[in-house]
Protein backbone atom coordinates (compact mmCIF):
# COMPACT_ATOMS: atom_id res chain seq x y z
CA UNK A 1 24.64 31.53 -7.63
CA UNK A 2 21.37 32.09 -5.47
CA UNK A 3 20.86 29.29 -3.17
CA UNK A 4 17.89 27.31 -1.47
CA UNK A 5 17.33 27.65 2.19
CA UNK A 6 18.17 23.97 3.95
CA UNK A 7 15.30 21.91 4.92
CA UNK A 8 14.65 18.16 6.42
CA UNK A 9 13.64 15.86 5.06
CA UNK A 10 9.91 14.91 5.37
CA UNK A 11 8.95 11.36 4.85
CA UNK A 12 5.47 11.01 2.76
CA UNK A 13 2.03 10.40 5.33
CA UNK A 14 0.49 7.44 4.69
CA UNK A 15 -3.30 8.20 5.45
CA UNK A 16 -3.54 7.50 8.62
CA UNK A 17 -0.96 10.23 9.99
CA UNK A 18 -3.24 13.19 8.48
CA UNK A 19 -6.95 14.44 10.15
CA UNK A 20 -8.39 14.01 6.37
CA UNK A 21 -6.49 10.43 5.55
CA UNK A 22 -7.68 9.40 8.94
CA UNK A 23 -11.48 9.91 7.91
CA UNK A 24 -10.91 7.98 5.00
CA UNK A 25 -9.18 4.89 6.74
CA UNK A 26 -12.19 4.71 9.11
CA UNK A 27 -14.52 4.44 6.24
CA UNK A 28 -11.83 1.23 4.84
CA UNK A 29 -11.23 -0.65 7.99
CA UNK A 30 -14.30 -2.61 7.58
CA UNK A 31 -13.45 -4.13 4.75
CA UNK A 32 -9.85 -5.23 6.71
CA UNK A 33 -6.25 -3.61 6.17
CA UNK A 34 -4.41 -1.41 8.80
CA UNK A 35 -5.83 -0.54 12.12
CA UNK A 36 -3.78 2.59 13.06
CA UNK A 37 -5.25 2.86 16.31
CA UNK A 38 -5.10 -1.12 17.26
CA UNK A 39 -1.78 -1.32 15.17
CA UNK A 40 -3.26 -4.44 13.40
CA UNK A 41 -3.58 -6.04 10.00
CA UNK A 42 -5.94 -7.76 8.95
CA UNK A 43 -6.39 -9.32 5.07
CA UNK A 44 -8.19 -7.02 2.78
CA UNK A 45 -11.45 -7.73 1.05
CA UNK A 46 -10.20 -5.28 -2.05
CA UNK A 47 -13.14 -6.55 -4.08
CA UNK A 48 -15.77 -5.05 -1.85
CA UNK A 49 -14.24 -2.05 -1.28
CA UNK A 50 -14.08 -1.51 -5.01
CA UNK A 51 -17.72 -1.95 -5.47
CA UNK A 52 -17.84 1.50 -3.28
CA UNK A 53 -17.62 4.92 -5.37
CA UNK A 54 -14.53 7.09 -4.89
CA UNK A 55 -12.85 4.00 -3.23
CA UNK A 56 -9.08 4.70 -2.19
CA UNK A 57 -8.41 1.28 -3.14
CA UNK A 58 -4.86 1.43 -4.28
CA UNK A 59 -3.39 3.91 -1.38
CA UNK A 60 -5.50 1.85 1.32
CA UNK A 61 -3.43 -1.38 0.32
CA UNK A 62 -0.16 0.28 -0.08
CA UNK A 63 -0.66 2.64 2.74
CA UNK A 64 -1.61 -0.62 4.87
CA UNK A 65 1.38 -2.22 3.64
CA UNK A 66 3.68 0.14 4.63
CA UNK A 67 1.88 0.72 8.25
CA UNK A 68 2.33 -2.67 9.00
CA UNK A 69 6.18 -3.31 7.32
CA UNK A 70 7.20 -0.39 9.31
CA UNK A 71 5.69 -1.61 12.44
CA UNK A 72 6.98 -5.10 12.53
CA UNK A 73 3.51 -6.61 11.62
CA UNK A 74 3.97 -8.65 8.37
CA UNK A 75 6.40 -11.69 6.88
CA UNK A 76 7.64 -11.81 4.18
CA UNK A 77 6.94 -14.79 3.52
CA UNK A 78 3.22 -14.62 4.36
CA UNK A 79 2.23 -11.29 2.98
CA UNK A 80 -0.10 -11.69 0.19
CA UNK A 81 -2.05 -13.78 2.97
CA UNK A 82 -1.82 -11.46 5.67
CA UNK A 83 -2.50 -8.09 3.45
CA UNK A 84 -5.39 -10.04 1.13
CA UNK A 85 -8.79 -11.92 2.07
CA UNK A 86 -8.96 -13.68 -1.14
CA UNK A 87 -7.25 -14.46 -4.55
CA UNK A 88 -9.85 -12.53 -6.59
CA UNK A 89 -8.82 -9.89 -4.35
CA UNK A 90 -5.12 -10.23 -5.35
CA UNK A 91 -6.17 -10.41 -9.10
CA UNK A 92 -8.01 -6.89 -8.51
CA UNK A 93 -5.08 -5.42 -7.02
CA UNK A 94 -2.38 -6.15 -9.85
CA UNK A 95 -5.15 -5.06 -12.23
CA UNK A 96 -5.14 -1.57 -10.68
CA UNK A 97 -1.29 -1.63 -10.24
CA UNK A 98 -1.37 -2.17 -13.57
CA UNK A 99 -4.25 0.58 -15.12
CA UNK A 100 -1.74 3.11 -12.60
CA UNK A 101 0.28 3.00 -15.78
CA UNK A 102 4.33 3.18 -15.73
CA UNK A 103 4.48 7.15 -14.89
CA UNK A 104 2.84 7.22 -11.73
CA UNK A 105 5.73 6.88 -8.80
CA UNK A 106 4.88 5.36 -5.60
CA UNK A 107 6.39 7.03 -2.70
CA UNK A 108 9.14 6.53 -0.09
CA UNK A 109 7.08 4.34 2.68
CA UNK A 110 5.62 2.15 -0.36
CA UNK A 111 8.92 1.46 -1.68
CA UNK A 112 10.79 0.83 1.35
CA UNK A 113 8.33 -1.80 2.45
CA UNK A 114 8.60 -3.56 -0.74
CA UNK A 115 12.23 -3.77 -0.59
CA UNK A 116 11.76 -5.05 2.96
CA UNK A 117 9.53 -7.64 1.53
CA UNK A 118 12.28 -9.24 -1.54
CA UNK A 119 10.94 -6.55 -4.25
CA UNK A 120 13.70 -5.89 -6.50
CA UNK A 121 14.71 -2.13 -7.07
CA UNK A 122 13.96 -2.06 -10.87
CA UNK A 123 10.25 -3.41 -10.03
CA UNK A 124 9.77 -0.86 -7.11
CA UNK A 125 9.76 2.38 -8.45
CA UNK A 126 6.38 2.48 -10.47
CA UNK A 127 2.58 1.04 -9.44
CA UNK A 128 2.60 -0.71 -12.75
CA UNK A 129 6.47 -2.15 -12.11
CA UNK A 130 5.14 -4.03 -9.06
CA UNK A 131 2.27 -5.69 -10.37
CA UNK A 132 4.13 -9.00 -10.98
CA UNK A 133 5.36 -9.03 -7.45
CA UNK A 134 1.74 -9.47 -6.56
CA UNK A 135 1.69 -12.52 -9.23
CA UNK A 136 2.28 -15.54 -6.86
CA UNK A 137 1.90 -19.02 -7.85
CA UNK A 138 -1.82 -19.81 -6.92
């Protein structure tokens, strides 16, 4: 039986830990979410960013989200308010969560800090599975 040379592990980069991802992020942070550099969150404005072409909008929230779980930066029982300006701009995330569809996996980082935040298992493994997580009582 032939096998596999051992590796580690490698944990997926969230944007801002790659040259290219860090370009994009500095084109995002005016409309709010993760400062990698200040270590900062700040709520957001999904809506706007939308309105740009070839918008990362889904990996800039959940890439922001996991930044700031992993760094000690958000509560769980405040998150929507610390990760989102608005309610229209929660209602534009779960639609794209949603329009992800059920076979697109998120990765490690994203899933961790959802399970950090009360996500249950079942709802954590797809984009689409989370979407009612984002569905708070307005």
């Amino acid at each position: 039986m032939a096998t596999i040379n051992a590796y580690i592990p490698q944990p997926a980069p969230l944007m801002f830990e790659t040259e290219e991802g860090q370009r994009t992020a500095s084109g995002c942070i005016e409309f709010g979410g993760w400062n990698h550099l200040a270590k900062t969150l700040t709520p957001i404005e999904l809506s706007a960013l939308l309105a740009m072409p070839g918008n990362p909008g889904l990996s800039w929230v959940m890439d922001s989200l996991a930044a700031a779980a992993e760094s000690g930066r958000i509560d769980a029982e405040r998150f929507i308010g610390q990760l989102f300006a608005t309610w229209e701009d929660v209602r534009a995330f779960r639609l794209i969560l949603r329009d992800a569809g059920g076979d697109r996996w998120q990765n490690d980082r994203h899933y961790n800090a959802l399970k950090k935040l009360g996500c249950a298992e079942m709802d954590a493994v797809t984009y689409a599975g989370i979407a009612n997580f984002f569905d708070p009582a307005e």
